[in-house]
PDB file of N, CA and C in Angstrom:
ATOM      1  N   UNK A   1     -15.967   2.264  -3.812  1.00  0.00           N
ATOM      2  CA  UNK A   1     -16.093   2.554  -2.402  1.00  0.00           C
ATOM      3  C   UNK A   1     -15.804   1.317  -1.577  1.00  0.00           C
ATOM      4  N   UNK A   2     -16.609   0.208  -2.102  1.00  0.00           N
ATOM      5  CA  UNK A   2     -15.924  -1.030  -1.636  1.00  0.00           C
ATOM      6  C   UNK A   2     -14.502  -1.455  -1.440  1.00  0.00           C
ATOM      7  N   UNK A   3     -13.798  -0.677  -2.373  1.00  0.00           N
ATOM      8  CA  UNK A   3     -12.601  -1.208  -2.900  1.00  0.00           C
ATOM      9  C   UNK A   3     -11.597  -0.617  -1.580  1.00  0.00           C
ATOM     10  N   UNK A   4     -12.281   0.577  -1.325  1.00  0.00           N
ATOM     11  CA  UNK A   4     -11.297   1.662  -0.604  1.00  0.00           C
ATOM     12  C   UNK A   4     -11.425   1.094   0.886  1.00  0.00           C
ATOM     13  N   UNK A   5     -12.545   0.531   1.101  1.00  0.00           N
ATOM     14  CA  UNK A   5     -12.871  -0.017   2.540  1.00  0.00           C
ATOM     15  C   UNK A   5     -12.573  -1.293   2.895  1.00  0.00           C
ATOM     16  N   UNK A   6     -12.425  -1.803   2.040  1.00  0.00           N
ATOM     17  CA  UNK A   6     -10.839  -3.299   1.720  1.00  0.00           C
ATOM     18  C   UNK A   6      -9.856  -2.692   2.012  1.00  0.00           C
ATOM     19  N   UNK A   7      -9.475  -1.677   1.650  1.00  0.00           N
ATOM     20  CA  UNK A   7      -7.856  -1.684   1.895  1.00  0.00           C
ATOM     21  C   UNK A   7      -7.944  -0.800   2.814  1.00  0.00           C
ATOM     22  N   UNK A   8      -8.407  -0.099   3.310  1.00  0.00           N
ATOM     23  CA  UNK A   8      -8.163   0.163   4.988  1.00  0.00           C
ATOM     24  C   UNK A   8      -8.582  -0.548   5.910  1.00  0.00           C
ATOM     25  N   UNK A   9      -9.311  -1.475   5.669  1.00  0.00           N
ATOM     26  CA  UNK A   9      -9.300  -2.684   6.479  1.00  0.00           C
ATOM     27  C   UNK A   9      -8.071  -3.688   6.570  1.00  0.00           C
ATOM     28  N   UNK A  10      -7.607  -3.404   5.655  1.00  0.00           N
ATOM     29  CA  UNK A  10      -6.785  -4.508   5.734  1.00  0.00           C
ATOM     30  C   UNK A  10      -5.202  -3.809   6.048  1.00  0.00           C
ATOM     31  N   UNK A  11      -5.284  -2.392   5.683  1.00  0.00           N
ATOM     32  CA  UNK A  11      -4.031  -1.572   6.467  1.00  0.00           C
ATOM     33  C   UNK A  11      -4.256  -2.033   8.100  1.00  0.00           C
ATOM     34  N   UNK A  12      -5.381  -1.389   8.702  1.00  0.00           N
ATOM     35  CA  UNK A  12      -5.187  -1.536   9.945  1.00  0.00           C
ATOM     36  C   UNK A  12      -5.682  -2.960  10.651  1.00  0.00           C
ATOM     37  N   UNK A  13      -5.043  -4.106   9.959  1.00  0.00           N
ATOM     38  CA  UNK A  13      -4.923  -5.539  10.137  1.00  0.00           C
ATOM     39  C   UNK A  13      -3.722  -5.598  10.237  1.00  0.00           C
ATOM     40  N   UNK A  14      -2.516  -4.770   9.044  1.00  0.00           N
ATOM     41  CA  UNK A  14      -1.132  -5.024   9.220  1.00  0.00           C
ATOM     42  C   UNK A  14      -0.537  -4.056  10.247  1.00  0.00           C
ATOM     43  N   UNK A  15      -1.539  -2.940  10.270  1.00  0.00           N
ATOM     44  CA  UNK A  15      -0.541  -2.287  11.192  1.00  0.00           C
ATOM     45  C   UNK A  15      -0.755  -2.659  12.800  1.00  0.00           C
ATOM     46  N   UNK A  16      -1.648  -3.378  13.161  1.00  0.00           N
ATOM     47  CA  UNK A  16      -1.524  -3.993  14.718  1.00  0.00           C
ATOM     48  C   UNK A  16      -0.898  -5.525  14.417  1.00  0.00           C
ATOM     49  N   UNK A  17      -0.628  -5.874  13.263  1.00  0.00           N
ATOM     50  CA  UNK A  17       0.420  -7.207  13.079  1.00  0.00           C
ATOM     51  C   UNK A  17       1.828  -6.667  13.537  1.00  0.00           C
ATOM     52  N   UNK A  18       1.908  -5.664  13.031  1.00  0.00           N
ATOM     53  CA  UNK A  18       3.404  -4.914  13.407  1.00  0.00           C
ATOM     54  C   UNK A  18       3.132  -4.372  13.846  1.00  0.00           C
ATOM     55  N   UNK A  19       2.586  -4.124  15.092  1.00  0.00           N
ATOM     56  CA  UNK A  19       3.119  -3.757  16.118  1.00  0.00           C
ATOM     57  C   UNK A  19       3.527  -4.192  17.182  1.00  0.00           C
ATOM     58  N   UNK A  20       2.761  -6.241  17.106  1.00  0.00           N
ATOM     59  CA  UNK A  20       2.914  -7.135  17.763  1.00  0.00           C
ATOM     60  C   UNK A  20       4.436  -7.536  17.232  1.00  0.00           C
ATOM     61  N   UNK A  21       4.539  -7.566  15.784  1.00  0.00           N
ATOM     62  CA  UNK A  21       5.672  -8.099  15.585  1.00  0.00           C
ATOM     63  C   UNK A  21       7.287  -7.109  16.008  1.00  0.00           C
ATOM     64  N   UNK A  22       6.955  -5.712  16.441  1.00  0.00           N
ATOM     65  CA  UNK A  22       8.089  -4.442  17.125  1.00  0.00           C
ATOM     66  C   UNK A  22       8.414  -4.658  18.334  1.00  0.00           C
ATOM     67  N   UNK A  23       7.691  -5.525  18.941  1.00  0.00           N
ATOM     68  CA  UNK A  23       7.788  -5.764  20.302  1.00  0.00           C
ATOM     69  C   UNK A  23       8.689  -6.825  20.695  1.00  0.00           C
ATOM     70  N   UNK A  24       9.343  -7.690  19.676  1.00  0.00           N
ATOM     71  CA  UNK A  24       9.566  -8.745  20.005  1.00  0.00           C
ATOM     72  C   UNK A  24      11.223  -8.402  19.716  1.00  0.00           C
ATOM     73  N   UNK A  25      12.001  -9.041  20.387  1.00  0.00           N
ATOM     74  CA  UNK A  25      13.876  -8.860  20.328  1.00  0.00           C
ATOM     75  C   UNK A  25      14.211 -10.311  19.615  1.00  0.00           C
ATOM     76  N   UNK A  26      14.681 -10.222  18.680  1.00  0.00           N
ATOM     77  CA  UNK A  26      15.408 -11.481  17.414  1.00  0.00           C
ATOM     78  C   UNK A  26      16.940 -11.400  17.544  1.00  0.00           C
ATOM     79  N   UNK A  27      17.505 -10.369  18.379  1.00  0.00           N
ATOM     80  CA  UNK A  27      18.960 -10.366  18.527  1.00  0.00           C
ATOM     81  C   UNK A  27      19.187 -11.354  19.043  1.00  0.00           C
ATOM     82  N   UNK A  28      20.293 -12.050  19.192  1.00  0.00           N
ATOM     83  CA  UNK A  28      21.268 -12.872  20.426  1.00  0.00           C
ATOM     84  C   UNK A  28      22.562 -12.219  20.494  1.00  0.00           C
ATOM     85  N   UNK A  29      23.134 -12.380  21.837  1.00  0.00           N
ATOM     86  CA  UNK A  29      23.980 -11.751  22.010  1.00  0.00           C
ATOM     87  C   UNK A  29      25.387 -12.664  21.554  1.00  0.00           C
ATOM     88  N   UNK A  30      25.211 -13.931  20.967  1.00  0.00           N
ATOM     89  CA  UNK A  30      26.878 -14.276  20.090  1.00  0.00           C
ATOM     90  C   UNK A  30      26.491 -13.894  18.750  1.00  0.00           C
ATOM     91  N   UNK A  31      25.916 -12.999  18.261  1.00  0.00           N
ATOM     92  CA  UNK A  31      25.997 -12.542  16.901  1.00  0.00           C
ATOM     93  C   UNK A  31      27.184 -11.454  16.821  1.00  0.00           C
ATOM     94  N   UNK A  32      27.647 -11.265  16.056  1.00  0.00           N
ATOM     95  CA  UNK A  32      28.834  -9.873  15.842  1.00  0.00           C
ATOM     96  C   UNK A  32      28.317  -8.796  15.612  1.00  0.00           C
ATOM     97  N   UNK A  33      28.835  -7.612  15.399  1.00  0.00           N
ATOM     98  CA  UNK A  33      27.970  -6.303  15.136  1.00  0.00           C
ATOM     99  C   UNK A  33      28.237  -6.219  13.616  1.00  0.00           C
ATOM    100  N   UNK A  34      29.162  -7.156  12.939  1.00  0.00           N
ATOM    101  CA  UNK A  34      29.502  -6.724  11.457  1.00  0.00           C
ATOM    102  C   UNK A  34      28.413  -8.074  11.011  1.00  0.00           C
ATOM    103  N   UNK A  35      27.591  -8.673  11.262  1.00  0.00           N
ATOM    104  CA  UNK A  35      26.665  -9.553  10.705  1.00  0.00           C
ATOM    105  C   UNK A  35      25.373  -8.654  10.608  1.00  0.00           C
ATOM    106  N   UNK A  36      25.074  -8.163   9.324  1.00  0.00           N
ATOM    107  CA  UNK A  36      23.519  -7.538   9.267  1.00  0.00           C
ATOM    108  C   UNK A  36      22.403  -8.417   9.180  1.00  0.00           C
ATOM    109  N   UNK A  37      21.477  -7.849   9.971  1.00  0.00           N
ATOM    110  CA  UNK A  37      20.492  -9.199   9.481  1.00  0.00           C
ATOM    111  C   UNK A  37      19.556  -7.821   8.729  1.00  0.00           C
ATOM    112  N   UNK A  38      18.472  -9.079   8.463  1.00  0.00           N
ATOM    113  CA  UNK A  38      17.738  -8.327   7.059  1.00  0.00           C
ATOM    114  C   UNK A  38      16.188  -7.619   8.457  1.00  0.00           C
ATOM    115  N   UNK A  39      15.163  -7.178   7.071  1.00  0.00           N
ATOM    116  CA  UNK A  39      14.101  -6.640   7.914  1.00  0.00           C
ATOM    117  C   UNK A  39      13.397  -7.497   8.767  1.00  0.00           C
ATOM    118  N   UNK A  40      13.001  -7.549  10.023  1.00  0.00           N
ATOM    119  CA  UNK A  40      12.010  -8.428  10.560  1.00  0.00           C
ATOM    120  C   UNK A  40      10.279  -8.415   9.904  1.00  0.00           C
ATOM    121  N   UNK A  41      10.226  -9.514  10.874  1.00  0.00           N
ATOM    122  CA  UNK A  41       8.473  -9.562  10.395  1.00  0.00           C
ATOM    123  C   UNK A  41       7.888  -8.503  10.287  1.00  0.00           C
ATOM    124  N   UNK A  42       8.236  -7.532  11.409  1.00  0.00           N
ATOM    125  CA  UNK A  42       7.114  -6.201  11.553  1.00  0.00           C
ATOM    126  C   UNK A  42       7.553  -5.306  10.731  1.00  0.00           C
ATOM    127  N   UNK A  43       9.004  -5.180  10.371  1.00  0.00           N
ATOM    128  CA  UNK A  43       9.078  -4.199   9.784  1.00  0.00           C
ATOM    129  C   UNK A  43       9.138  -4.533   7.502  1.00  0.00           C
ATOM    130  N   UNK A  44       8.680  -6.046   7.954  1.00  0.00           N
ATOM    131  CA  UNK A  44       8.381  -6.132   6.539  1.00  0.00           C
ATOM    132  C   UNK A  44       6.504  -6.015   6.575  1.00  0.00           C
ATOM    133  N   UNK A  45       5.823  -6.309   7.261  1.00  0.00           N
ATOM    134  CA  UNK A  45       4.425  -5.778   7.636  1.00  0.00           C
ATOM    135  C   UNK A  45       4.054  -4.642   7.180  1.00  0.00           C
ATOM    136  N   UNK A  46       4.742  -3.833   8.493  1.00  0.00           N
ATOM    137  CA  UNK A  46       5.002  -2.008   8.237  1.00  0.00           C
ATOM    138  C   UNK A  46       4.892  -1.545   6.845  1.00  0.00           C
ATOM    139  N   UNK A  47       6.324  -2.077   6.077  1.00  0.00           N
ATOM    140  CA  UNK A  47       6.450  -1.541   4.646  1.00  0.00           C
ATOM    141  C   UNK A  47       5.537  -1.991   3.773  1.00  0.00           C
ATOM    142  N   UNK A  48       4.594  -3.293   4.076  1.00  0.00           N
ATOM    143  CA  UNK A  48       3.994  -3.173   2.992  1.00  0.00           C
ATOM    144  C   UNK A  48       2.665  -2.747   3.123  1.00  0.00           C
ATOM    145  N   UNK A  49       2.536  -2.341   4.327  1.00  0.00           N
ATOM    146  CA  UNK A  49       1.150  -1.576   5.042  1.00  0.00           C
ATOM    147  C   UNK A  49       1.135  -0.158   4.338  1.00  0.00           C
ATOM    148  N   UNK A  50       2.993   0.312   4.376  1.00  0.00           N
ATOM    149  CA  UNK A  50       2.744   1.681   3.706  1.00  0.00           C
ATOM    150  C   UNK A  50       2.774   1.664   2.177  1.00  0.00           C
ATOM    151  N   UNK A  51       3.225   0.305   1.554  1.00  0.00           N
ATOM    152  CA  UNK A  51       2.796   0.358   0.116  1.00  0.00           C
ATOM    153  C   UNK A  51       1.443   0.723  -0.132  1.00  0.00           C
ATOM    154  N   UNK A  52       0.918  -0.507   0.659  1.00  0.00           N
ATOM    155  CA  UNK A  52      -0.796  -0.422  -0.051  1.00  0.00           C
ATOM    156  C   UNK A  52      -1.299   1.047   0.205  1.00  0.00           C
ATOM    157  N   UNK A  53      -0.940   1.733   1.419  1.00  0.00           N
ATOM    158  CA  UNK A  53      -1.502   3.035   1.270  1.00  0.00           C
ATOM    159  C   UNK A  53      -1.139   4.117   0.879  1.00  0.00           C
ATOM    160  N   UNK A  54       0.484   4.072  -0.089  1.00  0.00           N
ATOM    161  CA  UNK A  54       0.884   4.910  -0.976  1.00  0.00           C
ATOM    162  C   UNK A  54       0.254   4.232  -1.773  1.00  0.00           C
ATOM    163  N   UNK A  55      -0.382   3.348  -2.718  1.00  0.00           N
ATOM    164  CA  UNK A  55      -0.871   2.606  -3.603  1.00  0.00           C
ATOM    165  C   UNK A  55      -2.143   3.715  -3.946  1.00  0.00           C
ATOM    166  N   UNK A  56      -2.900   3.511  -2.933  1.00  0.00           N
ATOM    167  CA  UNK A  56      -4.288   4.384  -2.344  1.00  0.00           C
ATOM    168  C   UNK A  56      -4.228   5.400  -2.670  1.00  0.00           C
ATOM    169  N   UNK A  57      -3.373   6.252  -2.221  1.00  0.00           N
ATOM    170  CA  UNK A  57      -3.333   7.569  -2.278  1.00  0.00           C
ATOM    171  C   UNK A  57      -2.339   8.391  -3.602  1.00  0.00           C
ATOM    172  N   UNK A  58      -1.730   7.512  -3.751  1.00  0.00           N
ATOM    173  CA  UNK A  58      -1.743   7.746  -5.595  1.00  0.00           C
ATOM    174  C   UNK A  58      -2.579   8.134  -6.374  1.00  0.00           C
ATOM    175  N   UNK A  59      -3.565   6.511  -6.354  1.00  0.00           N
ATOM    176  CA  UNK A  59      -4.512   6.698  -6.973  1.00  0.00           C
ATOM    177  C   UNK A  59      -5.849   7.110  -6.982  1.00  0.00           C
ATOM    178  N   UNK A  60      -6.038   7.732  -5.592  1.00  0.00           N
ATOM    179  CA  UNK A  60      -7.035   8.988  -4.871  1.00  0.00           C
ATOM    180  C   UNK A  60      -6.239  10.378  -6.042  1.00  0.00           C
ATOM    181  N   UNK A  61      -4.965  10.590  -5.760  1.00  0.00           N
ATOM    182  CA  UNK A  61      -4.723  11.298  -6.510  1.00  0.00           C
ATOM    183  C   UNK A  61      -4.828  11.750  -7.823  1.00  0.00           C
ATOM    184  N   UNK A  62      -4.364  10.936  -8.672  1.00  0.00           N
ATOM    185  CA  UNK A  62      -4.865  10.510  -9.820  1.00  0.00           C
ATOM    186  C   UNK A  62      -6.350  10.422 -10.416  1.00  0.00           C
ATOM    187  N   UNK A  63      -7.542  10.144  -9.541  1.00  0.00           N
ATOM    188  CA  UNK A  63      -8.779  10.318 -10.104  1.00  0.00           C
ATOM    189  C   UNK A  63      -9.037  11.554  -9.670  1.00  0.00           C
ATOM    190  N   UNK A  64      -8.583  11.971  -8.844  1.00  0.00           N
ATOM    191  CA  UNK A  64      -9.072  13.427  -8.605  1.00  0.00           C
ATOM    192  C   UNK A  64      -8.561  14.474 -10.058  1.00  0.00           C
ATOM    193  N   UNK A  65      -7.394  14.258  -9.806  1.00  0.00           N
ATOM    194  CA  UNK A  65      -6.541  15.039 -11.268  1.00  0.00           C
ATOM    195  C   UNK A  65      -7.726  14.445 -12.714  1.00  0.00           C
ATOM    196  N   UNK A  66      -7.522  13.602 -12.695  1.00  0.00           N
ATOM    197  CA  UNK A  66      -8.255  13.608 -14.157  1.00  0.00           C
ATOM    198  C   UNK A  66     -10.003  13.848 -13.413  1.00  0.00           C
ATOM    199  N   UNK A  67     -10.475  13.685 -12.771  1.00  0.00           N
ATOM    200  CA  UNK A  67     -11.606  14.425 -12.698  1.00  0.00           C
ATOM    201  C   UNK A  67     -11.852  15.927 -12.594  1.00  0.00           C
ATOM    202  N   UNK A  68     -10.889  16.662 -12.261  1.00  0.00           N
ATOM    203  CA  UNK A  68     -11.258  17.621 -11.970  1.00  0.00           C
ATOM    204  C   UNK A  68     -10.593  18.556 -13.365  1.00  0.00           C
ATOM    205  N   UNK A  69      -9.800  17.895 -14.446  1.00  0.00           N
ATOM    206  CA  UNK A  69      -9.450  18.101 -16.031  1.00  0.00           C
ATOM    207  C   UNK A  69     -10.622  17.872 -16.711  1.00  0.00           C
ATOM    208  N   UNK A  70     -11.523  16.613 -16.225  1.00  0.00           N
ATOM    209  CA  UNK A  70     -12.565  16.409 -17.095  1.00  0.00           C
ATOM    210  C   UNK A  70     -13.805  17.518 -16.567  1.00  0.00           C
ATOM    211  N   UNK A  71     -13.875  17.930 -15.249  1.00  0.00           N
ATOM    212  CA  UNK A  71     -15.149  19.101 -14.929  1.00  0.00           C
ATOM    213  C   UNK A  71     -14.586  20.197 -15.838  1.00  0.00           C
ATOM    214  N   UNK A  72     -12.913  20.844 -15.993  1.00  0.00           N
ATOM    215  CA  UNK A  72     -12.723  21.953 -16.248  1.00  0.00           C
ATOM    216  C   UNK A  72     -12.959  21.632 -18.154  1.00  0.00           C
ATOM    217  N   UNK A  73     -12.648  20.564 -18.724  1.00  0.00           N
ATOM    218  CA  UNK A  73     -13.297  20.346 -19.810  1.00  0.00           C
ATOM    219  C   UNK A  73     -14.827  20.844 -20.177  1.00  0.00           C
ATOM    220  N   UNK A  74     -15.390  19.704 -19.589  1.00  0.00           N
ATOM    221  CA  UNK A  74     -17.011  19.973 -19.528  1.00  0.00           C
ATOM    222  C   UNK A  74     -17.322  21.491 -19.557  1.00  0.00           C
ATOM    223  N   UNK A  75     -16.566  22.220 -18.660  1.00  0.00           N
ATOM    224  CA  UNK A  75     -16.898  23.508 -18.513  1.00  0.00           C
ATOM    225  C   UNK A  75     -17.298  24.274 -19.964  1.00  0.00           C
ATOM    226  N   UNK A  76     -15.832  24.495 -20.499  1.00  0.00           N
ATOM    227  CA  UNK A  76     -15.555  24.645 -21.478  1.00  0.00           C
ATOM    228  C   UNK A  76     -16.508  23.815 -22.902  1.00  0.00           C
ATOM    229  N   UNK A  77     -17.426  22.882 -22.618  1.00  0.00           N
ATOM    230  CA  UNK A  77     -17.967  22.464 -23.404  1.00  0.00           C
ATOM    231  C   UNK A  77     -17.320  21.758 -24.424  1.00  0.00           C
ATOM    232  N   UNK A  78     -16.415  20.659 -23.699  1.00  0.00           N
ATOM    233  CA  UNK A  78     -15.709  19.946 -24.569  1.00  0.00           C
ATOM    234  C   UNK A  78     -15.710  18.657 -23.571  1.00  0.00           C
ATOM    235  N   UNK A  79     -16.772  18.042 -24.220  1.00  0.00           N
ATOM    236  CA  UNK A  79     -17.485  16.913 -24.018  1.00  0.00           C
ATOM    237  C   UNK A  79     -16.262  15.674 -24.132  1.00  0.00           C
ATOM    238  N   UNK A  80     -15.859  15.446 -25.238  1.00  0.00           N
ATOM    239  CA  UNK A  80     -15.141  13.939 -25.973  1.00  0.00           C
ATOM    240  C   UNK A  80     -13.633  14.564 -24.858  1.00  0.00           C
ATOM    241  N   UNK A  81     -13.323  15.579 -24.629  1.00  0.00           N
ATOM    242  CA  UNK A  81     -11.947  15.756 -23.948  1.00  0.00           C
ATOM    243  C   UNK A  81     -12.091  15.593 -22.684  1.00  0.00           C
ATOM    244  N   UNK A  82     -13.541  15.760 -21.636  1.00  0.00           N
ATOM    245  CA  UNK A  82     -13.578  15.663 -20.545  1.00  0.00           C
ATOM    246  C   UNK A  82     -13.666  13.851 -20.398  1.00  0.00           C
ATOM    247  N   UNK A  83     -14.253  13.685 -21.195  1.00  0.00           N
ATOM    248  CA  UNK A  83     -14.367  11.941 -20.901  1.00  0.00           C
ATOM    249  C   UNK A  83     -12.910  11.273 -20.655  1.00  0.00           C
ATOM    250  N   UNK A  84     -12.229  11.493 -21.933  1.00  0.00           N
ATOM    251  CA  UNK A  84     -10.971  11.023 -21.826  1.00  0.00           C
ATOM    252  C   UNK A  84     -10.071  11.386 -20.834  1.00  0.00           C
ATOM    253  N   UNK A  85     -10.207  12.919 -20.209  1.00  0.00           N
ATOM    254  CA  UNK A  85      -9.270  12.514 -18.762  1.00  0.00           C
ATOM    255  C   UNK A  85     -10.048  12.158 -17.799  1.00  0.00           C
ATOM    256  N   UNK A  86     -11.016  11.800 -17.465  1.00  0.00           N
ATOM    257  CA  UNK A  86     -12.031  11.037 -16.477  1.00  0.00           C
ATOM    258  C   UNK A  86     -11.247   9.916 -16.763  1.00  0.00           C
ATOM    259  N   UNK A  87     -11.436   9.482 -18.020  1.00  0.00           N
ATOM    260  CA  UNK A  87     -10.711   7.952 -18.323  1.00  0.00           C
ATOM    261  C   UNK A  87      -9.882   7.391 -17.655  1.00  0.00           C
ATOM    262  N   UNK A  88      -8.337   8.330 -18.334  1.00  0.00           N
ATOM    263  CA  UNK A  88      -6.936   8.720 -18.002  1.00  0.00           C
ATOM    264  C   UNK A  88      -7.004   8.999 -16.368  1.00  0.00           C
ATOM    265  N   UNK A  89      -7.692   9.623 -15.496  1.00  0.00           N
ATOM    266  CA  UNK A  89      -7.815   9.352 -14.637  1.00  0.00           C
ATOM    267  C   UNK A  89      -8.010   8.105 -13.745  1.00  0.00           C
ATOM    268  N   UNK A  90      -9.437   7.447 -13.718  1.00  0.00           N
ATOM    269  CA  UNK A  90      -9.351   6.543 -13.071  1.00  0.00           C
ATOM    270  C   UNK A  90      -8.500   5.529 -14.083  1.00  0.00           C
ATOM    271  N   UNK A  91      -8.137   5.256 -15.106  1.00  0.00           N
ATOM    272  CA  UNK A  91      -7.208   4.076 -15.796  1.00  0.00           C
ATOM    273  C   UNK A  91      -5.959   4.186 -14.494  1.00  0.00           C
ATOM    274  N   UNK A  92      -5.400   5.254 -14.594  1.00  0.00           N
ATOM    275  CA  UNK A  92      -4.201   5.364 -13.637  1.00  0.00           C
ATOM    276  C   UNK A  92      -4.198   5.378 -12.157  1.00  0.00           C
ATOM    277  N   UNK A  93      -5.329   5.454 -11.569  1.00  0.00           N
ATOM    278  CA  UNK A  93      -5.970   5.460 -10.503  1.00  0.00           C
ATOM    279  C   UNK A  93      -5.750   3.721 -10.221  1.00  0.00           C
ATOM    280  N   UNK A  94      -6.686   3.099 -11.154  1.00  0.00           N
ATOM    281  CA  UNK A  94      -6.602   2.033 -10.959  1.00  0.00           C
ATOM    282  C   UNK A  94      -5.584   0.691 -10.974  1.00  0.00           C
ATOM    283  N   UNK A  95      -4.517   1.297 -11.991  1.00  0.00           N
ATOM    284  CA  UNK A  95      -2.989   1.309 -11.857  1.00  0.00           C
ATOM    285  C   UNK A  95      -2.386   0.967 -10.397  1.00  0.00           C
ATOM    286  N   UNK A  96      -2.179   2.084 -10.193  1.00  0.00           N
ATOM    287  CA  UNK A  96      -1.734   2.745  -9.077  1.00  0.00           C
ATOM    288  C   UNK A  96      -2.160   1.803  -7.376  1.00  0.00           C
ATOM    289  N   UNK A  97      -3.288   1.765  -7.510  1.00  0.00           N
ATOM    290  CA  UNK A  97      -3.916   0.992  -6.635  1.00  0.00           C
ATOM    291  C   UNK A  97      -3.368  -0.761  -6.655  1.00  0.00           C
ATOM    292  N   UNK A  98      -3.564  -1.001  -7.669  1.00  0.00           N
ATOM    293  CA  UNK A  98      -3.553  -2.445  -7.859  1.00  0.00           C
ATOM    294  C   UNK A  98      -2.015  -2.861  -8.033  1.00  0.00           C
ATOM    295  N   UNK A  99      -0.776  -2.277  -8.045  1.00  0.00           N
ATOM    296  CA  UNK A  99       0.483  -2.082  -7.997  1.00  0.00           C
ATOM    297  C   UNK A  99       0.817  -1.942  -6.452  1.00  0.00           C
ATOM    298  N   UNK A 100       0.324  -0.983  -6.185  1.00  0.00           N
ATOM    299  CA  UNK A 100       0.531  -0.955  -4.005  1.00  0.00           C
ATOM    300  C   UNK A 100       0.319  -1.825  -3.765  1.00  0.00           C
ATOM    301  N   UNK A 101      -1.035  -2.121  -3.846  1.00  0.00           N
ATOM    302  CA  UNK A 101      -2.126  -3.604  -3.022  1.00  0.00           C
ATOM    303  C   UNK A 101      -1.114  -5.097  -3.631  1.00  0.00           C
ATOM    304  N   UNK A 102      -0.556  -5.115  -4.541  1.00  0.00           N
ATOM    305  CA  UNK A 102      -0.034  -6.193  -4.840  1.00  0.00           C
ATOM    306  C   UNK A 102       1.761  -6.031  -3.912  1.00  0.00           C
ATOM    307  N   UNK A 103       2.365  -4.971  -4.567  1.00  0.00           N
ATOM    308  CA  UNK A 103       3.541  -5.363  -3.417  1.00  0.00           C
ATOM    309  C   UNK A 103       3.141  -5.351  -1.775  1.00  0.00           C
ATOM    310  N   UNK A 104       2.593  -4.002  -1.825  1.00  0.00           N
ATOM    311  CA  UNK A 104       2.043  -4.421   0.311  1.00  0.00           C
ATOM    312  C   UNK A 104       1.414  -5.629   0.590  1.00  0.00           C
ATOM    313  N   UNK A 105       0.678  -6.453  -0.543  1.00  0.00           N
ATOM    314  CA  UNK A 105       0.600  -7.806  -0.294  1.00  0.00           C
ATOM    315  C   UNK A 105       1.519  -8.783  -0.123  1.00  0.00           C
ATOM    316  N   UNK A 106       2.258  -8.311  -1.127  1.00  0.00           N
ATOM    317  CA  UNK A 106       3.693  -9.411  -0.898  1.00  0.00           C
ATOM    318  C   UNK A 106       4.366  -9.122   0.174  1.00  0.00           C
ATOM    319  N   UNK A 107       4.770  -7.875   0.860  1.00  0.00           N
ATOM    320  CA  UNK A 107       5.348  -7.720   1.903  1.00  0.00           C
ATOM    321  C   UNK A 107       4.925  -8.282   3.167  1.00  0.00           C
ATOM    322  N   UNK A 108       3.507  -8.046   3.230  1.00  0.00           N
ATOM    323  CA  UNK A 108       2.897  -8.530   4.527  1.00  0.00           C
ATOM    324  C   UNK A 108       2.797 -10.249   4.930  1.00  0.00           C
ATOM    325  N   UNK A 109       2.825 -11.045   3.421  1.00  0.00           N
ATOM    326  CA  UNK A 109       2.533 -12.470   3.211  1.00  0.00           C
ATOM    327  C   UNK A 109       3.906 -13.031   3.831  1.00  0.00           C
ATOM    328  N   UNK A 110       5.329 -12.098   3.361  1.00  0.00           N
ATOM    329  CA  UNK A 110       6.442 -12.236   3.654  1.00  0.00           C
ATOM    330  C   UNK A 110       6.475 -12.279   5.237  1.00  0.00           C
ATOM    331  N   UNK A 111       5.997 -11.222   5.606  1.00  0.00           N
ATOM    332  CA  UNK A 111       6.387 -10.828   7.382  1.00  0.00           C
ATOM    333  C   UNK A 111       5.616 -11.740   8.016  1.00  0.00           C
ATOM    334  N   UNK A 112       4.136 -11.829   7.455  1.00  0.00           N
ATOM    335  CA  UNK A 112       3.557 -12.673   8.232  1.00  0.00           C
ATOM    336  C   UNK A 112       3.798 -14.280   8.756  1.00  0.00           C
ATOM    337  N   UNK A 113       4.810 -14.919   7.596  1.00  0.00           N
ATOM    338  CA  UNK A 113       5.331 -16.061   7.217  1.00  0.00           C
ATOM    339  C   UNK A 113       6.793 -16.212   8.125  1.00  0.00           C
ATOM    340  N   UNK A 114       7.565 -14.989   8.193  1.00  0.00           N
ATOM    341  CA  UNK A 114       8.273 -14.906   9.326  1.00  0.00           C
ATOM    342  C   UNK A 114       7.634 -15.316  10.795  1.00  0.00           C
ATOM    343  N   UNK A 115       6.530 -14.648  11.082  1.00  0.00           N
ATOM    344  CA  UNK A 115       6.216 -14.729  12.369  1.00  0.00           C
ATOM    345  C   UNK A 115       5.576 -15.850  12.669  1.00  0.00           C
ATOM    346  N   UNK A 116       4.875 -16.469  11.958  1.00  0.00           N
ATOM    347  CA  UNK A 116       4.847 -18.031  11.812  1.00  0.00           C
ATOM    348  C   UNK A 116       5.613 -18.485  12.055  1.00  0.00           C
ATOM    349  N   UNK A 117       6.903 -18.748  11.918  1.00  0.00           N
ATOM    350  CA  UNK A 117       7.668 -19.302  11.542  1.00  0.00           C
ATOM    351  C   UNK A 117       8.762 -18.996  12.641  1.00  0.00           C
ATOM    352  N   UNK A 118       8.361 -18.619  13.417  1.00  0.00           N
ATOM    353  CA  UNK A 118       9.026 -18.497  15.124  1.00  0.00           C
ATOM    354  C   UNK A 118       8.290 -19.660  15.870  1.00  0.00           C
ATOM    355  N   UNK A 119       8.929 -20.265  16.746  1.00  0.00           N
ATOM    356  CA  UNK A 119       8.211 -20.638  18.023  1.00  0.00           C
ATOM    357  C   UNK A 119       7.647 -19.957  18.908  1.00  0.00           C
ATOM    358  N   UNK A 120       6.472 -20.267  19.354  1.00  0.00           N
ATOM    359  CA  UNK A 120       6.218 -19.706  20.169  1.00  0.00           C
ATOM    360  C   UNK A 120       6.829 -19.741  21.154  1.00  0.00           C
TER     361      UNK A 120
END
């Protein structure tokens, strides 16, 4: 429960970072239109705001699925089979989570390091 209230705390940390960082214009006008530039701060923020909470909701997914294999086990009175997708559940749950939270970390460390890295 702790875990889950970390990372929506810390979603809606990146997502008012980017929104500060959407506001801001990085064009100049002697650039060409055939020069791409890459993602800005906010919108490397953004993406990794929505990692961590596809991360989340994976693995919301995932414990639900194997919990609700391990109740329909139990039901059935098959004890050693309900455990193991409880297991298989949160194992992948926890997967899942810690895979988001690590790239939406990297993304945001990225954007945030951009916006640093402007003058004010």
């Amino acid at each position: 429960m702790r875990m889950r209230a970390g990372i929506l705390s810390l979603a809606l940390l990146a997502f008012g970072v980017s929104a500060y960082g959407q506001g801001q214009s990085s064009t100049t006008p002697d650039q060409g239109a055939s020069q791409r530039q890459g993602r800005g701060a906010g919108g490397d923020i953004g993406s990794g705001s929505g990692d961590i909470g596809k991360g989340a909701g994976r693995g919301a997914g995932n414990l639900a699925k194997g919990t609700g294999k391990g109740a329909g086990e139990l039901a059935t009175l098959h004890p050693v089979g309900a455990a193991e997708d409880v297991g298989k559940g949160g194992a992948s749950a926890g997967k899942n989570i810690a895979v988001g939270t690590a790239k939406g970390t990297g993304k945001i460390v990225k954007g945030t390091g951009k916006l640093l890295k402007k003058p004010f």
